[in-house]
PDB file of N, CA and C in Angstrom:
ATOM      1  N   UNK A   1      19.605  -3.043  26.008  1.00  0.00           N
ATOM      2  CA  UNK A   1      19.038  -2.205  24.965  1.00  0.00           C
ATOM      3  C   UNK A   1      17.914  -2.968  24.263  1.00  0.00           C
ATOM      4  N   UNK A   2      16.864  -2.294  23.672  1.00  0.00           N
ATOM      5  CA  UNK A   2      15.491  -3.039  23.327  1.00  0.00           C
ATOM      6  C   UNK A   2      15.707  -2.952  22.143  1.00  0.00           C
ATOM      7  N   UNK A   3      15.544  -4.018  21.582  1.00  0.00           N
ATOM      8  CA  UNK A   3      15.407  -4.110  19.908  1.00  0.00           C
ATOM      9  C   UNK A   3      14.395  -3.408  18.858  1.00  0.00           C
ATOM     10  N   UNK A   4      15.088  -2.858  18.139  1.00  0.00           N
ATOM     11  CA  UNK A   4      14.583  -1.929  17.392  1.00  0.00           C
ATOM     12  C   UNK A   4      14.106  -2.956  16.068  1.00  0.00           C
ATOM     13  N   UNK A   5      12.413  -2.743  15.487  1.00  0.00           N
ATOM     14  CA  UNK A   5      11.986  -3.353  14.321  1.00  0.00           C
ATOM     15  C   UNK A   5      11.611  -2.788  13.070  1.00  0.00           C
ATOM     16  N   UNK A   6      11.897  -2.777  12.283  1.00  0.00           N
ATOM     17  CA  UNK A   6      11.524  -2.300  10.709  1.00  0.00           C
ATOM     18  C   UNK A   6       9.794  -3.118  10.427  1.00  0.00           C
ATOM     19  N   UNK A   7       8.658  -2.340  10.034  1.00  0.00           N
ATOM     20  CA  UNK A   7       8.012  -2.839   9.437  1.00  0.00           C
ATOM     21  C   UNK A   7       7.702  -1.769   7.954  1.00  0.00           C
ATOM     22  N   UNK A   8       6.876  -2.313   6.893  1.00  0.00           N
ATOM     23  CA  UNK A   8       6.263  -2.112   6.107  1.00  0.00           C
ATOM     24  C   UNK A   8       5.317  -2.319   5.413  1.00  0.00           C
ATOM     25  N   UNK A   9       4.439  -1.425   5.194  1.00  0.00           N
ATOM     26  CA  UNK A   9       2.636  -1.756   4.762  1.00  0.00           C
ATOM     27  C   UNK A   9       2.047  -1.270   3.680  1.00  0.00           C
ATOM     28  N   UNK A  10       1.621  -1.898   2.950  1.00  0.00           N
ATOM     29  CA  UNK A  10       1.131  -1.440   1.132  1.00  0.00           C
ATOM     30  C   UNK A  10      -0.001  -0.935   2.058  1.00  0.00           C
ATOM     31  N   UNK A  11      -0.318   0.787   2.055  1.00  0.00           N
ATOM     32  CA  UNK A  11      -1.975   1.150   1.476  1.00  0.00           C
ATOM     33  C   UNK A  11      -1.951   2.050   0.304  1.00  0.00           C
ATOM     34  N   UNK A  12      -3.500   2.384   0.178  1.00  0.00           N
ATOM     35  CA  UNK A  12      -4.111   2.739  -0.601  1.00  0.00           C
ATOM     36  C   UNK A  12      -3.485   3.982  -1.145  1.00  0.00           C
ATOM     37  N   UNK A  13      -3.831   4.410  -2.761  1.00  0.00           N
ATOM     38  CA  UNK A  13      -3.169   5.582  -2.716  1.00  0.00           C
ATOM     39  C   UNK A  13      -4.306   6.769  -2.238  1.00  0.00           C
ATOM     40  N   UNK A  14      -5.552   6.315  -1.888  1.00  0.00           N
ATOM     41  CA  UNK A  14      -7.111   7.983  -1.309  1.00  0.00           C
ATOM     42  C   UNK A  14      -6.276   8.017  -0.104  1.00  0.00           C
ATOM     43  N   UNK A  15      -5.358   6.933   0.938  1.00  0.00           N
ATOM     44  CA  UNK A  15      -5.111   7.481   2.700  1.00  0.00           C
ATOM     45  C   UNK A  15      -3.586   7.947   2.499  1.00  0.00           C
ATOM     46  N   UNK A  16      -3.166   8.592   1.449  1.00  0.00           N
ATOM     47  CA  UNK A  16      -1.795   8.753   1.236  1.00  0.00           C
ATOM     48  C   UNK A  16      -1.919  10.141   2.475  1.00  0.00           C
ATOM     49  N   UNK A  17      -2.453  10.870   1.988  1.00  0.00           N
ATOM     50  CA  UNK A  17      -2.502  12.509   2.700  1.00  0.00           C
ATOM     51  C   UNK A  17      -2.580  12.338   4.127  1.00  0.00           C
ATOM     52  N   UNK A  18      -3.740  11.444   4.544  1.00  0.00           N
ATOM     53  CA  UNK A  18      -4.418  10.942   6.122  1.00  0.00           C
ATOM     54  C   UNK A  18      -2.922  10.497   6.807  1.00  0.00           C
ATOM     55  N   UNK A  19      -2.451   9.414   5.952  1.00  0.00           N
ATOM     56  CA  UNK A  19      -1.535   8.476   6.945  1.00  0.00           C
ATOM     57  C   UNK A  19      -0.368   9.244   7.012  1.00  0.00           C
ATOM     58  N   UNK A  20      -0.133  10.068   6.261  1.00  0.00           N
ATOM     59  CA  UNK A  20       1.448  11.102   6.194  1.00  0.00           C
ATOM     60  C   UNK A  20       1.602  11.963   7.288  1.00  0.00           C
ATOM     61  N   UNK A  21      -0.164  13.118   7.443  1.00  0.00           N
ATOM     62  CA  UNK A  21      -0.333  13.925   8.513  1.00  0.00           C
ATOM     63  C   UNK A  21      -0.523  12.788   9.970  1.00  0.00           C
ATOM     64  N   UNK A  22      -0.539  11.636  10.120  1.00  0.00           N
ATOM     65  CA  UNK A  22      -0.480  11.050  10.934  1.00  0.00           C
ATOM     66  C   UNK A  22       0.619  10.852  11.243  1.00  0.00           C
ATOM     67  N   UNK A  23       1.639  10.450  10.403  1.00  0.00           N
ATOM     68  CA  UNK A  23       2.769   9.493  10.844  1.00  0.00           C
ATOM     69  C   UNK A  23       4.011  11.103  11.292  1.00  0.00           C
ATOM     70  N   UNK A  24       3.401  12.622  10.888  1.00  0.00           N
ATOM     71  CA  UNK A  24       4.585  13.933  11.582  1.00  0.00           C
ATOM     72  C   UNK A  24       3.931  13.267  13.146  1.00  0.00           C
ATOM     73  N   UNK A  25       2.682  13.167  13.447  1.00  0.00           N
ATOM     74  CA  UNK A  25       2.410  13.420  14.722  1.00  0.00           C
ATOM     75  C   UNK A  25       2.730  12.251  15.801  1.00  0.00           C
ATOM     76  N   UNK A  26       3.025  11.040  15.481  1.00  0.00           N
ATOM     77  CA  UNK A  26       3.030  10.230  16.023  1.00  0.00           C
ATOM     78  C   UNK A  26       5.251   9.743  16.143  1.00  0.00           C
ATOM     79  N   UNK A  27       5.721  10.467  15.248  1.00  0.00           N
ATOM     80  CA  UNK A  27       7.269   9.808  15.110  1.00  0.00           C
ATOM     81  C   UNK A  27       7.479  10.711  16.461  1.00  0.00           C
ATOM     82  N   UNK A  28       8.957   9.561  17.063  1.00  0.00           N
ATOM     83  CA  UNK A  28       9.142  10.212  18.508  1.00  0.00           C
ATOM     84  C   UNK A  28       8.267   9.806  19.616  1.00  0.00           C
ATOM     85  N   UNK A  29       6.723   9.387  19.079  1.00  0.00           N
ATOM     86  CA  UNK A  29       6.356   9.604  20.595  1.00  0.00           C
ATOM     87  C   UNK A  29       6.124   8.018  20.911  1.00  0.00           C
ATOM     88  N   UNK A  30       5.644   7.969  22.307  1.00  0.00           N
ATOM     89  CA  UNK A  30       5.547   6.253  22.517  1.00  0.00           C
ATOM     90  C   UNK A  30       4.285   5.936  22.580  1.00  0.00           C
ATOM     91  N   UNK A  31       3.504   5.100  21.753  1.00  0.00           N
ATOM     92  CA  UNK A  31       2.259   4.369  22.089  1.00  0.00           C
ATOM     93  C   UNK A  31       2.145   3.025  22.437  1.00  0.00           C
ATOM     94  N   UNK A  32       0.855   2.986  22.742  1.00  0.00           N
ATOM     95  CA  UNK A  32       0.578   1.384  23.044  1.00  0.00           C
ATOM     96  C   UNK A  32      -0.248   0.916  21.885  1.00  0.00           C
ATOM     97  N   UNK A  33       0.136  -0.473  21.679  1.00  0.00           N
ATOM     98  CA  UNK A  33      -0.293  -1.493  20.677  1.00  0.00           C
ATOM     99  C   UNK A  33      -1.641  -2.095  20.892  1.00  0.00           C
ATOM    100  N   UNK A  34      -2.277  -2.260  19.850  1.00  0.00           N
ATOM    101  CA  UNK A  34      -3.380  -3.258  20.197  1.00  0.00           C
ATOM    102  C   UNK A  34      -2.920  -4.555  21.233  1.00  0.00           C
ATOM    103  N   UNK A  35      -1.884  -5.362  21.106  1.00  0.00           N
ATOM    104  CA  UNK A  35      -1.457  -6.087  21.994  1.00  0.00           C
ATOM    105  C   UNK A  35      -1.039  -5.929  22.873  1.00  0.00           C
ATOM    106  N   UNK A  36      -1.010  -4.387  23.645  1.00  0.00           N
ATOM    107  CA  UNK A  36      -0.516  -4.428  25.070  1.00  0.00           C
ATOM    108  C   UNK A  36       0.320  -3.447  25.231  1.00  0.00           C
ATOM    109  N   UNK A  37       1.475  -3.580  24.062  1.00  0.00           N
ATOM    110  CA  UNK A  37       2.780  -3.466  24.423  1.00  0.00           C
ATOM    111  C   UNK A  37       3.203  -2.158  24.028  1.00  0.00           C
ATOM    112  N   UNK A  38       4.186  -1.394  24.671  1.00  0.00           N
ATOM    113  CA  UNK A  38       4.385  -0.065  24.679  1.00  0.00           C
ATOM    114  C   UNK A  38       5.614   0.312  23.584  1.00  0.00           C
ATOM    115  N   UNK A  39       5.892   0.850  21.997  1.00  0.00           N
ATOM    116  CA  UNK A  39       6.692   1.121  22.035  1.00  0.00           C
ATOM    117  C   UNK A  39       6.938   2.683  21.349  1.00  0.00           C
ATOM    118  N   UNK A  40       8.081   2.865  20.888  1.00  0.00           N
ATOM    119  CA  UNK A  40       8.299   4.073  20.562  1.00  0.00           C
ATOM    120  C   UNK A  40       8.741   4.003  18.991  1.00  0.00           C
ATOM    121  N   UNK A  41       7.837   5.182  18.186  1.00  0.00           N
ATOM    122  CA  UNK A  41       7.825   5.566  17.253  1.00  0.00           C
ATOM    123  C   UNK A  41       9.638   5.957  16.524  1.00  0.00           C
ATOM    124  N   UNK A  42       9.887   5.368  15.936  1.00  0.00           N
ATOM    125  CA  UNK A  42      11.555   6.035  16.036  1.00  0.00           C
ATOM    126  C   UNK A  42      11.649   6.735  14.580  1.00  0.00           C
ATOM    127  N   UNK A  43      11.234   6.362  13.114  1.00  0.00           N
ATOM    128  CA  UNK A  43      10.625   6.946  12.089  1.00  0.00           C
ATOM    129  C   UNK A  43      10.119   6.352  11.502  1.00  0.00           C
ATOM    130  N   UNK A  44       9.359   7.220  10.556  1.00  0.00           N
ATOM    131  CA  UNK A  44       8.214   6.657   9.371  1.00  0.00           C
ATOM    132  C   UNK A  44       8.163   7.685   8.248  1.00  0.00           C
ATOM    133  N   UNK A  45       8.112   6.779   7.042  1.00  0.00           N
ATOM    134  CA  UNK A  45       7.796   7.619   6.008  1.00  0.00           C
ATOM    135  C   UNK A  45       7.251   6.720   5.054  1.00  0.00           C
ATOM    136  N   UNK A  46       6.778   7.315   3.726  1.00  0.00           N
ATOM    137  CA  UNK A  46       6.165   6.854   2.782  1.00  0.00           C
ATOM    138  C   UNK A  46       7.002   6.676   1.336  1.00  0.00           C
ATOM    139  N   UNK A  47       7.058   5.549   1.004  1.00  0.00           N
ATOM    140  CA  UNK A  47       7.302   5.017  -0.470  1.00  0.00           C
ATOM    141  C   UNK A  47       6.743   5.266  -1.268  1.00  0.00           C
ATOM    142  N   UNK A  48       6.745   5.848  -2.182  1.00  0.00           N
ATOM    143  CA  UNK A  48       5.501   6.137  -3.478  1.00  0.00           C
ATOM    144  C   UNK A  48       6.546   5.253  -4.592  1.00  0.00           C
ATOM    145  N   UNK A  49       5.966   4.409  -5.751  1.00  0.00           N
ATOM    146  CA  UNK A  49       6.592   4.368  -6.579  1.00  0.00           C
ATOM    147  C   UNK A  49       5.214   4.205  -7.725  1.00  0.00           C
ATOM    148  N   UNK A  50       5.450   4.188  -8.895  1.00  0.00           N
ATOM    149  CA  UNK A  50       4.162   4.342 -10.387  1.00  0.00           C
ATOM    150  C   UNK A  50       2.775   3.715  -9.120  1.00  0.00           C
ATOM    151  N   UNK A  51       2.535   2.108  -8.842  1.00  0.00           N
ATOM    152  CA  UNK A  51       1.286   2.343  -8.558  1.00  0.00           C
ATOM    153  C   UNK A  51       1.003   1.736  -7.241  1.00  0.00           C
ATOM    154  N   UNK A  52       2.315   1.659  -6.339  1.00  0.00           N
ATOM    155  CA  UNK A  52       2.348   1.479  -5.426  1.00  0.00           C
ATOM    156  C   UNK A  52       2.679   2.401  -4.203  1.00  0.00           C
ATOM    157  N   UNK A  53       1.822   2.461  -2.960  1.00  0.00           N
ATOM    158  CA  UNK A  53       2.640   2.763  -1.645  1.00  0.00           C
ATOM    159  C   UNK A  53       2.749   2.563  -1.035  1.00  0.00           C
ATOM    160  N   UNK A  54       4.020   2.772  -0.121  1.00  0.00           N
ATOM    161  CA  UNK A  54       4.896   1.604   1.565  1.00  0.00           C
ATOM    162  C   UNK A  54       4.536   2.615   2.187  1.00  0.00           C
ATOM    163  N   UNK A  55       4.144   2.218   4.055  1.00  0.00           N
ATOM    164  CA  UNK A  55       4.581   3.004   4.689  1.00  0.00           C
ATOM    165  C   UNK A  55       5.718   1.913   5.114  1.00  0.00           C
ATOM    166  N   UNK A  56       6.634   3.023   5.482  1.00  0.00           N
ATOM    167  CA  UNK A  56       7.717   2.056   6.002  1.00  0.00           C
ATOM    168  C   UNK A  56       8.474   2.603   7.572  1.00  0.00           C
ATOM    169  N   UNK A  57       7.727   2.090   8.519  1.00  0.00           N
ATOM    170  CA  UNK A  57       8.697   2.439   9.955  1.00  0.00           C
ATOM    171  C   UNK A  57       9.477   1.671  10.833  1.00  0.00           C
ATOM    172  N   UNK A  58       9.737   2.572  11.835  1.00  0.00           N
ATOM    173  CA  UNK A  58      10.843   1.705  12.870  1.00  0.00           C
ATOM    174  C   UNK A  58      10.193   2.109  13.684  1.00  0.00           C
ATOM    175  N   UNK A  59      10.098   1.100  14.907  1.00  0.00           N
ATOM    176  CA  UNK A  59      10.017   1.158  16.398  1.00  0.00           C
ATOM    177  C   UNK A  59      10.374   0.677  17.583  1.00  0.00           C
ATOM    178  N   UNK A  60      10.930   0.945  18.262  1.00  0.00           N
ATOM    179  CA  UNK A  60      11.734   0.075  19.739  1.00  0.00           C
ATOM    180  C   UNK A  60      10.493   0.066  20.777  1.00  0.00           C
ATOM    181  N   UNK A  61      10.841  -1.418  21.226  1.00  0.00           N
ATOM    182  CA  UNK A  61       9.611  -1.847  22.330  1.00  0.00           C
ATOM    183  C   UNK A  61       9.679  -1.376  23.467  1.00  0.00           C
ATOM    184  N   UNK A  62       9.413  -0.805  23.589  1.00  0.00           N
ATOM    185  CA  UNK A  62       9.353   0.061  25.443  1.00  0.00           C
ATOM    186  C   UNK A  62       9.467  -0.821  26.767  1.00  0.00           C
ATOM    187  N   UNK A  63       8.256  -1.384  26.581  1.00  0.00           N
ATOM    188  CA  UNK A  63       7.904  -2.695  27.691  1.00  0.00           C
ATOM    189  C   UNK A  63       6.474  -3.666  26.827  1.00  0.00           C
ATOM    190  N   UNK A  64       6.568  -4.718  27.580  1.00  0.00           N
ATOM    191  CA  UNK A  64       5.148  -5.558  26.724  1.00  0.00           C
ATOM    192  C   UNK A  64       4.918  -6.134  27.446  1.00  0.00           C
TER     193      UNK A  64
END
């Protein structure tokens, strides 16, 4: 079984709308990385708190 990773990323609050309608279209499916490697979207969502926001996802490595 391929190990599944948690990341999380402070942006901006102007790409809140951009990165949200991005992240329905992309959960589930499998892409490739700038480095090569293939994995799969497993979820993502967004943190809002007063003047900060996370995206925060998971993804399992396909192959690399």
């Amino acid at each position: 079984m391929a190990l599944v990773w948690g990341v999380g990323e402070t942006i901006a609050v102007e790409h809140l709308e951009a990165i949200r309608s991005y992240i329905e279209i992309i959960v589930g499916k499998t892409i490739r990385l700038d480095s090569g490697e293939i994995v799969k979207i497993l979820k993502a969502d967004i943190r809002e708190k007063k003047s900060d926001s996370m995206l925060i996802y998971r993804y399992q490595l396909v192959t690399n």
